[in-house]
C-alpha atoms as a PDB file:
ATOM      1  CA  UNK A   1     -52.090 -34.140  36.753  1.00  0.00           C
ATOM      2  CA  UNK A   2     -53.253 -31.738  39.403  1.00  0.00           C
ATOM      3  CA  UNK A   3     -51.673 -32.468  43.395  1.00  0.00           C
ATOM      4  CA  UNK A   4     -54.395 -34.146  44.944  1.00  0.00           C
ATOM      5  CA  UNK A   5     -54.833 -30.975  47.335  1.00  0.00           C
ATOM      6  CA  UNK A   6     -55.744 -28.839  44.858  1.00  0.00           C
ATOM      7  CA  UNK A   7     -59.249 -29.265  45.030  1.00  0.00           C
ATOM      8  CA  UNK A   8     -59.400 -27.373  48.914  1.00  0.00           C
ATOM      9  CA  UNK A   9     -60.151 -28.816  51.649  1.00  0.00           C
ATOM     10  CA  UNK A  10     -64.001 -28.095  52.356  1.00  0.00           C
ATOM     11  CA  UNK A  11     -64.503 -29.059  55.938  1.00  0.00           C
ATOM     12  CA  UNK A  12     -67.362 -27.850  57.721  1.00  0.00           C
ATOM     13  CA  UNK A  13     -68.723 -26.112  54.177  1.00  0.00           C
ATOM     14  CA  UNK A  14     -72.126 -26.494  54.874  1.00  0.00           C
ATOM     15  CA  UNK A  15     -72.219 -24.875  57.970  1.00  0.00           C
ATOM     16  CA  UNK A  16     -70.398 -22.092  56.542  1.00  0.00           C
ATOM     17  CA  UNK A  17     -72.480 -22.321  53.825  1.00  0.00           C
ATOM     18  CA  UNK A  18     -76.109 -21.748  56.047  1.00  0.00           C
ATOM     19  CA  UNK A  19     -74.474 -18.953  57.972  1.00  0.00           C
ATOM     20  CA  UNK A  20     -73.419 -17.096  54.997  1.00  0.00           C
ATOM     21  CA  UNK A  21     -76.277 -17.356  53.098  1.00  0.00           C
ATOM     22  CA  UNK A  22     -79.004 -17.458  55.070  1.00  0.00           C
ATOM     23  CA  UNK A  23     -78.895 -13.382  55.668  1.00  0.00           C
ATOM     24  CA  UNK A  24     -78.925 -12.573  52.166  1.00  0.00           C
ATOM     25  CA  UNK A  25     -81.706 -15.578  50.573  1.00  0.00           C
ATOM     26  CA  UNK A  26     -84.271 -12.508  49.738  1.00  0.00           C
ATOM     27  CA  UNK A  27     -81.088 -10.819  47.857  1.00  0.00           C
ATOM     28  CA  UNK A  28     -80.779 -12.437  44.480  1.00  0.00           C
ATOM     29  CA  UNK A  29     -78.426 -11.058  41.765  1.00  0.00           C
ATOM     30  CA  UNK A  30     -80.396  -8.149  39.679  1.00  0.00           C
ATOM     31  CA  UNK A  31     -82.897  -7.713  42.354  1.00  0.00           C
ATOM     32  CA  UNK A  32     -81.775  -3.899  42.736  1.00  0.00           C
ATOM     33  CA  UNK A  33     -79.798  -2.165  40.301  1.00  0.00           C
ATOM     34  CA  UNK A  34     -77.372  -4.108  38.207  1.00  0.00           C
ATOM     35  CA  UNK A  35     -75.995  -6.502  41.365  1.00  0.00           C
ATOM     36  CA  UNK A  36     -78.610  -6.168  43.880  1.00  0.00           C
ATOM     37  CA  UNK A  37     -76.884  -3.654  46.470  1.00  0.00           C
ATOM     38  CA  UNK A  38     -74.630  -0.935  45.143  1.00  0.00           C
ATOM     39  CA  UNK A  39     -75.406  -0.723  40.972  1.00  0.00           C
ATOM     40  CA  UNK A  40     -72.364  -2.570  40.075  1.00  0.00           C
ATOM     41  CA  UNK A  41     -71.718  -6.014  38.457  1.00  0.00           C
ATOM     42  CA  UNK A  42     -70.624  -8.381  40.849  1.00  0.00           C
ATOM     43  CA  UNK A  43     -67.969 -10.752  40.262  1.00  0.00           C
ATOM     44  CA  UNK A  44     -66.340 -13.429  41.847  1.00  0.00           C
ATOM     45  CA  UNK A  45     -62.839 -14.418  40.720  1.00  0.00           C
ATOM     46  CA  UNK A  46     -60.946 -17.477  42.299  1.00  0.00           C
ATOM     47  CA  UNK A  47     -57.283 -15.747  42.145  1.00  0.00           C
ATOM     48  CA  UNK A  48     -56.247 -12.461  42.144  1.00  0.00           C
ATOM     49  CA  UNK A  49     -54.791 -12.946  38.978  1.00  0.00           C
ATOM     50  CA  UNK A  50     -58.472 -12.871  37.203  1.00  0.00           C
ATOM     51  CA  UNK A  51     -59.838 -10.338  39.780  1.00  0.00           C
ATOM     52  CA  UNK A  52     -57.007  -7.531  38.590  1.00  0.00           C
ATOM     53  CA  UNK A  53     -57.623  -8.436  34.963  1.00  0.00           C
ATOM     54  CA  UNK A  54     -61.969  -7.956  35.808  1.00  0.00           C
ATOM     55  CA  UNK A  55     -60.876  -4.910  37.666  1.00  0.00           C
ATOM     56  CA  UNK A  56     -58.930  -3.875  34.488  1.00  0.00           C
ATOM     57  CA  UNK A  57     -61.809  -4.049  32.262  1.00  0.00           C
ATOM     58  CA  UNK A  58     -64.667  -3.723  34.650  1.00  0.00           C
ATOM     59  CA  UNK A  59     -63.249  -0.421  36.366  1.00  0.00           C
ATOM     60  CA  UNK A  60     -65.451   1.372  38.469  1.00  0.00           C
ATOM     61  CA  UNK A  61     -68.519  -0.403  36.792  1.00  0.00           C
ATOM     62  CA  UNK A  62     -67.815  -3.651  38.516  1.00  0.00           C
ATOM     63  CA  UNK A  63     -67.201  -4.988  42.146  1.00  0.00           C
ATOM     64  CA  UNK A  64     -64.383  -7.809  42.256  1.00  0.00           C
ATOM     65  CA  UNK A  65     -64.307 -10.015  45.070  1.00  0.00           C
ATOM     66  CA  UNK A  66     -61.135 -12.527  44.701  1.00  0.00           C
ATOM     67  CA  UNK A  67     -61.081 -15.499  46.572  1.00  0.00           C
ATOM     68  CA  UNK A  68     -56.976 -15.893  46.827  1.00  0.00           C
ATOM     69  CA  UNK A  69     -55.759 -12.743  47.020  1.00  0.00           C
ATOM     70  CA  UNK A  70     -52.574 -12.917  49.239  1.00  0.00           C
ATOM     71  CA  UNK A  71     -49.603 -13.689  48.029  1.00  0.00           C
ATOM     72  CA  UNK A  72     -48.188 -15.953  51.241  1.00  0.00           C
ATOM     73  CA  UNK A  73     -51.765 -18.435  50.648  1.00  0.00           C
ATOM     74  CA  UNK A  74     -51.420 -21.365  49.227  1.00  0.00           C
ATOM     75  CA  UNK A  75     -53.870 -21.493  46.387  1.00  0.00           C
ATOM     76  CA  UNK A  76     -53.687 -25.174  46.383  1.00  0.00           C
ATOM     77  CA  UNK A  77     -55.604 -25.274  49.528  1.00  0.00           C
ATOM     78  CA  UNK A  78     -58.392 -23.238  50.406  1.00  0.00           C
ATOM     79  CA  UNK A  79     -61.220 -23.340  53.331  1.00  0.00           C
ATOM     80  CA  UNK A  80     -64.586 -21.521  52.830  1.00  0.00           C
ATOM     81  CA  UNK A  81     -65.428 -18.715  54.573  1.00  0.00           C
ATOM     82  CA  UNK A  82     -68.685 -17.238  55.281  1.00  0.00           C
ATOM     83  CA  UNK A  83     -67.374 -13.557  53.030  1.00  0.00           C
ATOM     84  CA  UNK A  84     -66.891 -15.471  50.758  1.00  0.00           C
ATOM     85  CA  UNK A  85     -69.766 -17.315  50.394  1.00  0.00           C
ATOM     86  CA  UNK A  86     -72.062 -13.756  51.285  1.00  0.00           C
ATOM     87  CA  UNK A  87     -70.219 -12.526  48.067  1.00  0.00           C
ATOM     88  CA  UNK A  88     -70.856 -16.048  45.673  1.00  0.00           C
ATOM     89  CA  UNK A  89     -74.136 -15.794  46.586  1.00  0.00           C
ATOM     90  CA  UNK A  90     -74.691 -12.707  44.741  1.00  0.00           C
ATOM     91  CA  UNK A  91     -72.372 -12.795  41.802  1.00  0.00           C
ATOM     92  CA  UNK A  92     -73.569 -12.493  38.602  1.00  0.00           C
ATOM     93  CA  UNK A  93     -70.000 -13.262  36.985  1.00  0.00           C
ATOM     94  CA  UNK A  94     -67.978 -15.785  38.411  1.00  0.00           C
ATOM     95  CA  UNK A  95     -64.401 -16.530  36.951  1.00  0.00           C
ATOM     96  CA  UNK A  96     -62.536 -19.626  37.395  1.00  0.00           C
ATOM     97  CA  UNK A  97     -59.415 -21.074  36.228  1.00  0.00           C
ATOM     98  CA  UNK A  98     -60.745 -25.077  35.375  1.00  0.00           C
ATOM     99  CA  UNK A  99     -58.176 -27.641  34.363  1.00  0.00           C
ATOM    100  CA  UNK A 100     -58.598 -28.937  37.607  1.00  0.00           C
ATOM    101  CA  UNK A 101     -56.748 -25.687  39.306  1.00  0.00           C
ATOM    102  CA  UNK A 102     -59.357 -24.443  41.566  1.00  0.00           C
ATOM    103  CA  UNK A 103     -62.289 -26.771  41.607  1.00  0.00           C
ATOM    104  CA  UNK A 104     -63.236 -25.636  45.002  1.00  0.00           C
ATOM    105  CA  UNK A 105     -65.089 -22.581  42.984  1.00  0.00           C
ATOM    106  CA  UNK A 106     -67.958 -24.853  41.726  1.00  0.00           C
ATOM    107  CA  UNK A 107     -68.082 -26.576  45.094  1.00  0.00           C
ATOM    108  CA  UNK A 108     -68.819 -23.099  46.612  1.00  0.00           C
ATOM    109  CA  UNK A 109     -70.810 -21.173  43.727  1.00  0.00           C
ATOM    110  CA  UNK A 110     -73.610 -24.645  44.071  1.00  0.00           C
ATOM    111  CA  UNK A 111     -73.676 -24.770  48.210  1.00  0.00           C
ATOM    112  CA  UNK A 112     -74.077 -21.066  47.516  1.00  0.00           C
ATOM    113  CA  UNK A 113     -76.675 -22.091  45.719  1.00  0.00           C
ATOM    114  CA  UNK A 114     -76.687 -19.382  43.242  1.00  0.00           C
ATOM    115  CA  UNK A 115     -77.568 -21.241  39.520  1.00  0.00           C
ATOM    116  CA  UNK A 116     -77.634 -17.344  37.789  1.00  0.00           C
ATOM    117  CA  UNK A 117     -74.091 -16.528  37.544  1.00  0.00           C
ATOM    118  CA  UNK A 118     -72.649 -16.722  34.081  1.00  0.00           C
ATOM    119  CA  UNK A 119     -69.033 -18.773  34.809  1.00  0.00           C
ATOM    120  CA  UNK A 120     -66.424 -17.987  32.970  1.00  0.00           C
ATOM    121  CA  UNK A 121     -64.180 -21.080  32.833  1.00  0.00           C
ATOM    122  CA  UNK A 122     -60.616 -19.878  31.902  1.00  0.00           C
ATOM    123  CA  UNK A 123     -59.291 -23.785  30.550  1.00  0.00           C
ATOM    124  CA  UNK A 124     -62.648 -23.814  28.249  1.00  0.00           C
ATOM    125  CA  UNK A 125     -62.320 -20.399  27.363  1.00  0.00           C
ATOM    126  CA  UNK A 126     -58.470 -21.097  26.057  1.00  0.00           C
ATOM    127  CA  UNK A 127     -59.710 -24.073  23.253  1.00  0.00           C
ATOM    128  CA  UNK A 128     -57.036 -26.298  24.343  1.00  0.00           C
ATOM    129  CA  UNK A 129     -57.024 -29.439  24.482  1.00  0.00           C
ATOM    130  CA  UNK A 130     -57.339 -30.256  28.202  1.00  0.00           C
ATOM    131  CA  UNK A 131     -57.321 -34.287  28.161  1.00  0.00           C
ATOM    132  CA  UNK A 132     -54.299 -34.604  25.662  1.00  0.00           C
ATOM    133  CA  UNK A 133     -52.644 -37.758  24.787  1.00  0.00           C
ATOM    134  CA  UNK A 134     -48.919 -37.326  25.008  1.00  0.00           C
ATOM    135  CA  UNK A 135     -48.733 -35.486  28.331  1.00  0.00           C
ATOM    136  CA  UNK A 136     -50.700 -33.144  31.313  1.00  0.00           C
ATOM    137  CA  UNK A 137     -53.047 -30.440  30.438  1.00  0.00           C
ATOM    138  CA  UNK A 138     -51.038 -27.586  32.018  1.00  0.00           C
ATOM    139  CA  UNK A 139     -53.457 -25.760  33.547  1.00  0.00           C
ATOM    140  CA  UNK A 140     -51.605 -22.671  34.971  1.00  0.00           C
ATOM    141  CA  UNK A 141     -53.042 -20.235  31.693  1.00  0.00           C
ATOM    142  CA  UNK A 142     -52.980 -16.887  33.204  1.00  0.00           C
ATOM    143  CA  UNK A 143     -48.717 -17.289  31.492  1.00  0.00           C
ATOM    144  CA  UNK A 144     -51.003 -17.478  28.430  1.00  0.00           C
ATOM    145  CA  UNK A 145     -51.122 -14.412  26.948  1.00  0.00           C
ATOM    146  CA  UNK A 146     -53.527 -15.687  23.503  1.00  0.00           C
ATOM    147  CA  UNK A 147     -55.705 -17.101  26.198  1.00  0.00           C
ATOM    148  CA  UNK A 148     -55.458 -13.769  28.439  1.00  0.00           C
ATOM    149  CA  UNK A 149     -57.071 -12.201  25.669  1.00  0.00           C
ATOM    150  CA  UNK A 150     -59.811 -14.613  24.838  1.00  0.00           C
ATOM    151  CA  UNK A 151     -60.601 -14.174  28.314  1.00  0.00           C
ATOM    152  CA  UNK A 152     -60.851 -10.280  28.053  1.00  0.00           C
ATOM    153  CA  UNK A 153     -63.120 -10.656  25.154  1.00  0.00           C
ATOM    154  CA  UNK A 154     -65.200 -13.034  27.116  1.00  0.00           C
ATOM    155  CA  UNK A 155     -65.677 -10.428  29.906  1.00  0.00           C
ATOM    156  CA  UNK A 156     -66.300  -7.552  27.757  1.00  0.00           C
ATOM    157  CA  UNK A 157     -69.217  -9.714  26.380  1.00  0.00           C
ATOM    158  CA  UNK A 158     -70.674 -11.008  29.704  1.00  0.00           C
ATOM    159  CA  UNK A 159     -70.061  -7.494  31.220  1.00  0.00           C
ATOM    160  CA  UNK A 160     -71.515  -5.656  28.578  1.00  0.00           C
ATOM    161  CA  UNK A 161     -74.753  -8.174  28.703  1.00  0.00           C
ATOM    162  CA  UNK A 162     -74.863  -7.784  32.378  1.00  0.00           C
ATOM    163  CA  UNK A 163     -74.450  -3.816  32.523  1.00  0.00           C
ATOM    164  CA  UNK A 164     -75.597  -2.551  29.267  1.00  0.00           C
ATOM    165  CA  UNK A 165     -75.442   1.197  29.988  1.00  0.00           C
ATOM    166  CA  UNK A 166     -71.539   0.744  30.427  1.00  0.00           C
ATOM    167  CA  UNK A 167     -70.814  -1.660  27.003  1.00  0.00           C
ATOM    168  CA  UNK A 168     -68.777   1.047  25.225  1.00  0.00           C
ATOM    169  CA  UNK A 169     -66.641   1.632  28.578  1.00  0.00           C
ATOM    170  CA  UNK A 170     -65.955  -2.105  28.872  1.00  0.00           C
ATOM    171  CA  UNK A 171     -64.956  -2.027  25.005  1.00  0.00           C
ATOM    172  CA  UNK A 172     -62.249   0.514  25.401  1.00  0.00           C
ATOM    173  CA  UNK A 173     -60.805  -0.393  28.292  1.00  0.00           C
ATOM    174  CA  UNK A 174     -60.487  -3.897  26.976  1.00  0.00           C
ATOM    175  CA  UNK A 175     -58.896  -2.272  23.950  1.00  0.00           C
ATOM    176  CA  UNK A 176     -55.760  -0.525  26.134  1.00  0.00           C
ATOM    177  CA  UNK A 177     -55.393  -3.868  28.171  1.00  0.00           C
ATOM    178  CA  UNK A 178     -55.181  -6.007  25.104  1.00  0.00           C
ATOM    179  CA  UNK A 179     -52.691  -2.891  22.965  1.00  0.00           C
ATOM    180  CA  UNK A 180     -50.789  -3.837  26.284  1.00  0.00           C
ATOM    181  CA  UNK A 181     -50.720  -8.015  26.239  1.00  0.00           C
ATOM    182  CA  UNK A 182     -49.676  -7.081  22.556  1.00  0.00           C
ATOM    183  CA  UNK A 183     -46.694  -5.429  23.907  1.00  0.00           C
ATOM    184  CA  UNK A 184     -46.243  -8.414  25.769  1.00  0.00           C
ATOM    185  CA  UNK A 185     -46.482 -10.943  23.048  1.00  0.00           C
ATOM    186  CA  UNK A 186     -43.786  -9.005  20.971  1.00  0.00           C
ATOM    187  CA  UNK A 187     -41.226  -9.000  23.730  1.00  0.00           C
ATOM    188  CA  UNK A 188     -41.971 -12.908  24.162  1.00  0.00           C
ATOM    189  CA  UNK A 189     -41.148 -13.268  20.140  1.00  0.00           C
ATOM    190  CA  UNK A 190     -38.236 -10.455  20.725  1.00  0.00           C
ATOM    191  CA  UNK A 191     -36.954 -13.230  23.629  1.00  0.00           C
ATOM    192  CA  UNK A 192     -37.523 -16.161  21.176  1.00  0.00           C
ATOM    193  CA  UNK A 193     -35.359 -14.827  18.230  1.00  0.00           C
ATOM    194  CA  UNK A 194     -32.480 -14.608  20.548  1.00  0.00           C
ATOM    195  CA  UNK A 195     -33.016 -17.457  22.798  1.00  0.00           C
ATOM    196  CA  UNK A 196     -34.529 -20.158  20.542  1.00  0.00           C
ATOM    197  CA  UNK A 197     -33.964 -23.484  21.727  1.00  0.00           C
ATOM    198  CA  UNK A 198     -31.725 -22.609  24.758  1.00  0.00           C
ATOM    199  CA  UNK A 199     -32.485 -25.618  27.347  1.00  0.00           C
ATOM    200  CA  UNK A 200     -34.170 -24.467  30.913  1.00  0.00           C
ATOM    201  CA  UNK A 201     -35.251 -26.540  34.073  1.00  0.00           C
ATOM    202  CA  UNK A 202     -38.896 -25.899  36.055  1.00  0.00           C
ATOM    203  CA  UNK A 203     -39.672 -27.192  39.729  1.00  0.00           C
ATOM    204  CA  UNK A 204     -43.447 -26.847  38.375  1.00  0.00           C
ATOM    205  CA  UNK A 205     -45.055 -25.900  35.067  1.00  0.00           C
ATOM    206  CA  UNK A 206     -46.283 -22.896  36.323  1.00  0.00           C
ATOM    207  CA  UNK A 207     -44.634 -20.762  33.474  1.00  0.00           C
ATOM    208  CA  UNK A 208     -44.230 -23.106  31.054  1.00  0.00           C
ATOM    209  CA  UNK A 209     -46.722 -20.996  28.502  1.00  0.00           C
ATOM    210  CA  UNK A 210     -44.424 -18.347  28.757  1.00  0.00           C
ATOM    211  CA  UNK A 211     -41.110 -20.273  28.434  1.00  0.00           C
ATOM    212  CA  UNK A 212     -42.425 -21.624  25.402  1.00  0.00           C
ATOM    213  CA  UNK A 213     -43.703 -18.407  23.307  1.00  0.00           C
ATOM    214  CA  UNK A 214     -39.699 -16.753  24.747  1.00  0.00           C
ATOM    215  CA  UNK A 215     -38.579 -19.657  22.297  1.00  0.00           C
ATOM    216  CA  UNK A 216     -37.023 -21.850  25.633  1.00  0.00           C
ATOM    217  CA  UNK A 217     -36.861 -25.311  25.762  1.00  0.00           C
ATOM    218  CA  UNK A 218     -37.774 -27.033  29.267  1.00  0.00           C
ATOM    219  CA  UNK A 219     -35.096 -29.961  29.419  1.00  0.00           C
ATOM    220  CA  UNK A 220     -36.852 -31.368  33.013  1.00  0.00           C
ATOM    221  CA  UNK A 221     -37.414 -34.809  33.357  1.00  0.00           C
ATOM    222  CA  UNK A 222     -41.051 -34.771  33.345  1.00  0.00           C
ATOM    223  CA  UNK A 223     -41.401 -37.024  36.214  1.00  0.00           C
ATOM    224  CA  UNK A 224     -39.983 -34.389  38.261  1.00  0.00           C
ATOM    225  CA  UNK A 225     -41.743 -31.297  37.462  1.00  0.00           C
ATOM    226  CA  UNK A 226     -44.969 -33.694  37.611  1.00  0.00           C
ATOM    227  CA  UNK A 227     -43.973 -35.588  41.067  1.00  0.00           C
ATOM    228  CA  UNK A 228     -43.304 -31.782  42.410  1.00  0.00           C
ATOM    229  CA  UNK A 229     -46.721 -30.699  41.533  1.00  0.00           C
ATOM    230  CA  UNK A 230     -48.314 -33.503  42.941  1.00  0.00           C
ATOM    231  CA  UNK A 231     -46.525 -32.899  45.947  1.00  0.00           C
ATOM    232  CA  UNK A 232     -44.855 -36.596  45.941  1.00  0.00           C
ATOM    233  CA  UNK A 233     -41.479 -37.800  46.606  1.00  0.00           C
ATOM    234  CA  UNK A 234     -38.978 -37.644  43.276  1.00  0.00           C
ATOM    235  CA  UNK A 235     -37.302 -40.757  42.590  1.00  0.00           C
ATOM    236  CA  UNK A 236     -33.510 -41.112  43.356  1.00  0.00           C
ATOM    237  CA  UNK A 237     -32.928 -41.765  39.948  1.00  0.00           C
ATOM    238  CA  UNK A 238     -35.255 -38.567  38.731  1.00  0.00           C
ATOM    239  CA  UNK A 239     -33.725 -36.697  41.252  1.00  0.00           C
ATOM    240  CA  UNK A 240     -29.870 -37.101  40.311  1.00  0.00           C
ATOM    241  CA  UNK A 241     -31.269 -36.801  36.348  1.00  0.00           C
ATOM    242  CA  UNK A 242     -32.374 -33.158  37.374  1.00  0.00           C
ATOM    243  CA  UNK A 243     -29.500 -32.148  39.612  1.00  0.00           C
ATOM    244  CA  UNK A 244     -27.112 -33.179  36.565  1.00  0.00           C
ATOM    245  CA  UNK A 245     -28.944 -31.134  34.331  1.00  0.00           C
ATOM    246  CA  UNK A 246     -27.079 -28.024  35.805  1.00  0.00           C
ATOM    247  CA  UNK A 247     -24.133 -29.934  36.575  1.00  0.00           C
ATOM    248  CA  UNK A 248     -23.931 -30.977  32.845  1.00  0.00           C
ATOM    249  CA  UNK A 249     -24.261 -27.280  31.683  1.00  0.00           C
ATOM    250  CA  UNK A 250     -27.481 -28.974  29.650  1.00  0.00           C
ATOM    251  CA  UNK A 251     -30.248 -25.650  31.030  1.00  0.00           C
ATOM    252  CA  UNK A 252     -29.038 -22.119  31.040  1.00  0.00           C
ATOM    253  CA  UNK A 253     -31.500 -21.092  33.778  1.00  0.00           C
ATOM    254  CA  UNK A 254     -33.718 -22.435  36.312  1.00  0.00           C
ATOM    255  CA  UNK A 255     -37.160 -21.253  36.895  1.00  0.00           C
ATOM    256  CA  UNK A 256     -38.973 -22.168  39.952  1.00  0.00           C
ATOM    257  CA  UNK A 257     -42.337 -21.972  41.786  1.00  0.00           C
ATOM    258  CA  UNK A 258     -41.452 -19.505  44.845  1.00  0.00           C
ATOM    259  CA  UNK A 259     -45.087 -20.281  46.558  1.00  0.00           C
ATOM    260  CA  UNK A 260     -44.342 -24.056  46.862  1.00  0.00           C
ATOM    261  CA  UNK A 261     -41.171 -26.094  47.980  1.00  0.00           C
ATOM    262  CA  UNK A 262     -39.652 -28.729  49.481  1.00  0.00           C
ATOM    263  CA  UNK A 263     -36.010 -30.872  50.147  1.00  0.00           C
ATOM    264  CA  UNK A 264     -36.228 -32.057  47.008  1.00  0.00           C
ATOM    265  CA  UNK A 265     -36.722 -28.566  45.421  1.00  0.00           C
ATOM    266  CA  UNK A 266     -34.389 -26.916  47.625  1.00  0.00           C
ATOM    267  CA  UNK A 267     -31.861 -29.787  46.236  1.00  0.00           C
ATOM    268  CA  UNK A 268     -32.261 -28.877  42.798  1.00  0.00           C
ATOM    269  CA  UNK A 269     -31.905 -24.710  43.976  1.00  0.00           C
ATOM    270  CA  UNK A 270     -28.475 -25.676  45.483  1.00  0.00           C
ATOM    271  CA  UNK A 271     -27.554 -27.729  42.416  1.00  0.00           C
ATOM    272  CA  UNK A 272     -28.184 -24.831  39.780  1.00  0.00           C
ATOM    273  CA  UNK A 273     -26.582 -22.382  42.266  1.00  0.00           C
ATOM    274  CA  UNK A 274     -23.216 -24.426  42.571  1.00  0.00           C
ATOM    275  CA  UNK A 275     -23.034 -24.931  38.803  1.00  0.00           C
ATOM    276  CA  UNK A 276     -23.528 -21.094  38.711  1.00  0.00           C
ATOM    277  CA  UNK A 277     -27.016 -21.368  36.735  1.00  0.00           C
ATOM    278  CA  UNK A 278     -29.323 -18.260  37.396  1.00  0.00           C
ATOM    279  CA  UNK A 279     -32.570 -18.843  38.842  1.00  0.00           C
ATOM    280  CA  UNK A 280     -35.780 -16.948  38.417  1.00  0.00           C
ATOM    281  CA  UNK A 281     -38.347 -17.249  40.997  1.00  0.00           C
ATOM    282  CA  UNK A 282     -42.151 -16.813  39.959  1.00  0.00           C
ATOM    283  CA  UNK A 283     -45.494 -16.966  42.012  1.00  0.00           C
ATOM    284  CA  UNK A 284     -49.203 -18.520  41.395  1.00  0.00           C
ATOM    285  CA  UNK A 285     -50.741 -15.065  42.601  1.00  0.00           C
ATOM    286  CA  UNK A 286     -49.827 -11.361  42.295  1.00  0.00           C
ATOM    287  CA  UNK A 287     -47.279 -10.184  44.305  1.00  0.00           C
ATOM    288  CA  UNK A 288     -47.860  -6.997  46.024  1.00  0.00           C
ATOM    289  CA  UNK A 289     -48.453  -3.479  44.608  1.00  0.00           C
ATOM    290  CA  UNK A 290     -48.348  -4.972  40.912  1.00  0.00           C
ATOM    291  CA  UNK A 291     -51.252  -5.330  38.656  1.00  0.00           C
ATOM    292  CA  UNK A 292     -51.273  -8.232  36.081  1.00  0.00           C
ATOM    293  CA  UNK A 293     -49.579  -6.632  32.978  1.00  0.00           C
ATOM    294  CA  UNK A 294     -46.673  -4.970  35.404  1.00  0.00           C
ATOM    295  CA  UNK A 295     -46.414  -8.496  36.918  1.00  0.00           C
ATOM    296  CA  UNK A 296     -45.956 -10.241  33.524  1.00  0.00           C
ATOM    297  CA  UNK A 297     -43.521  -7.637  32.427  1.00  0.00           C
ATOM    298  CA  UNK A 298     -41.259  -7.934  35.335  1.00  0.00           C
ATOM    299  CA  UNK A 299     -41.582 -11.788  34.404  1.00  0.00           C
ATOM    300  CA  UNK A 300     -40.118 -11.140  31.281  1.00  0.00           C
ATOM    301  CA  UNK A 301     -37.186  -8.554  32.457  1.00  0.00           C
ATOM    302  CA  UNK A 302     -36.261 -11.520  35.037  1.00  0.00           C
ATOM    303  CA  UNK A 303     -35.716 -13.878  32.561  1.00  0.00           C
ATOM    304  CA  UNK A 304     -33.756 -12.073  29.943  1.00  0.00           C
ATOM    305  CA  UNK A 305     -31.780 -10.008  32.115  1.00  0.00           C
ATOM    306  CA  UNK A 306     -30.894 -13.407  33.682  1.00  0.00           C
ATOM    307  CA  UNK A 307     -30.197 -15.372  30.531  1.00  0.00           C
ATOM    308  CA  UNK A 308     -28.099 -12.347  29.600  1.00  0.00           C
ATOM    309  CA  UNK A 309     -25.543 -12.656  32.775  1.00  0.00           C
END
């Protein structure tokens, strides 16, 4: 289950709403060109996460507006502002995480009221299940990589219906940025034949996808993880059962959220610290001066080169 601020907080919306859009109500998407001002495709992302990867295939073709696109915000929480409802009111492409991640983008995109932009829903995109039975639908897909690339087919196909002219240039460089998720995907089954089924501990599921395909097994109670997320006090009990996870040599590494924290996470840092665990920080958003596929990469050289110590 999602915290119960991740849908942001919205106050005073529709006057940021009238002021943003009341400039631009004669500009509609395709009115001029392909977007209406400059030629380009516009598109909307809610993270920089999907904005690099439009960027990526788009290129020069396509503008790419992304709504949290600093590393120090919270993407949790987010208040409108009037760019940002100028630049949903023109978008032709909007991209959105779903699961429940960033629901503030369909609040936005309808006071924007702009019903012509094709959404790209990232959780319906992946095929999973996202109301299963034994558990939470972890919603954090961009540490998907098989959903990564459903996704980049999706925008070469919306793209391409958008901007015609440009199809063929939207093909190829979808081609070098999936040749490169590949090279991904390999190192994650390189990871898995030498670390199947070692135990690791989360603060968050945040990287859980990618745990998973590296062949790691997350051994956090799942009242923690889920308590954490929700922003919610741990139980004593759950507390102590995660702390002796490291004390018990039961996880060989710790992976944890850096954008989000707490006492009680800072409890569990100490605890994998004493018992000389290694711990791997990771982030929601990009970190600076890294594109998505250098991003993921360094992922992966943090967690083997720390499982290797």
């Amino acid at each position: 289950m999602n915290r119960t601020h991740r849908t942001a907080t919205i106050t005073g919306l529709l006057a940021i709403v009238t002021l943003a859009v009341s400039g631009c109500a004669a500009s509609t998407p395709g009115a001029n060109g392909a977007d209406g001002t400059d030629g380009t495709v516009q598109l909307v992302a809610s993270t920089d996460v999907y904005g690099d990867i439009a960027k990526q295939i788009g290129g020069s073709h396509v503008s790419v507006t992304s709504v949290i696109d600093d590393p120090s915000k919270d993407p949790h929480e987010y208040e409108a502002d009037a760019r940002t409802q100028l630049k949903l009111s023109r978008a032709q492409i909007v991209i959105e995480n779903g699961g429940g991640y960033d629901d503030f983008m369909g609040t936005l995109l309808k006071a924007a009221h702009n019903t012509d932009a094709r959404v790209l829903n990232v959780a319906d995109i992946s095929g999973y299940d996202q109301t299963p039975a034994d558990g939470e639908f972890n919603e954090h897909l961009w540490y998907d990589f098989p959903t990564i690339e459903k996704l980049s087919s999706s925008l070469v196909s919306t793209l391409s219906k958008a901007d015609p002219a440009h199809a063929e240039a939207f093909e190829a460089a979808a081609k070098t940025f999936t040749d490169k998720l590949g090279d991904l995907e390999q190192r994650e089954a390189d990871l898995a034949t030498r670390l199947q089924g070692t135990g690791v501990a989360i603060t968050e599921p945040v990287p859980l996808y990618l745990l998973e395909a590296a062949g790691l097994v997350n051994k956090t109670p799942e009242a923690f993880s889920e308590a954490i997320e929700e922003d919610n006090d741990v139980a004593p009990g759950v507390l102590k059962e995660t702390t002796d996870l490291f004390a018990q040599h039961k996880v060989a590494l710790l992976v944890y959220n850096e954008q989000t924290g707490g006492p009680q996470t800072e409890l569990v840092l100490k605890a994998a610290k004493a018992a000389g665990v290694p711990r791997v920080g990771v982030t929601e958003t990009l970190p600076a001066d890294h594109d998505y596929l250098g991003w993921m990469s360094d992922n992966l050289n943090a967690i083997g080169t720390a499982l290797d110590q």
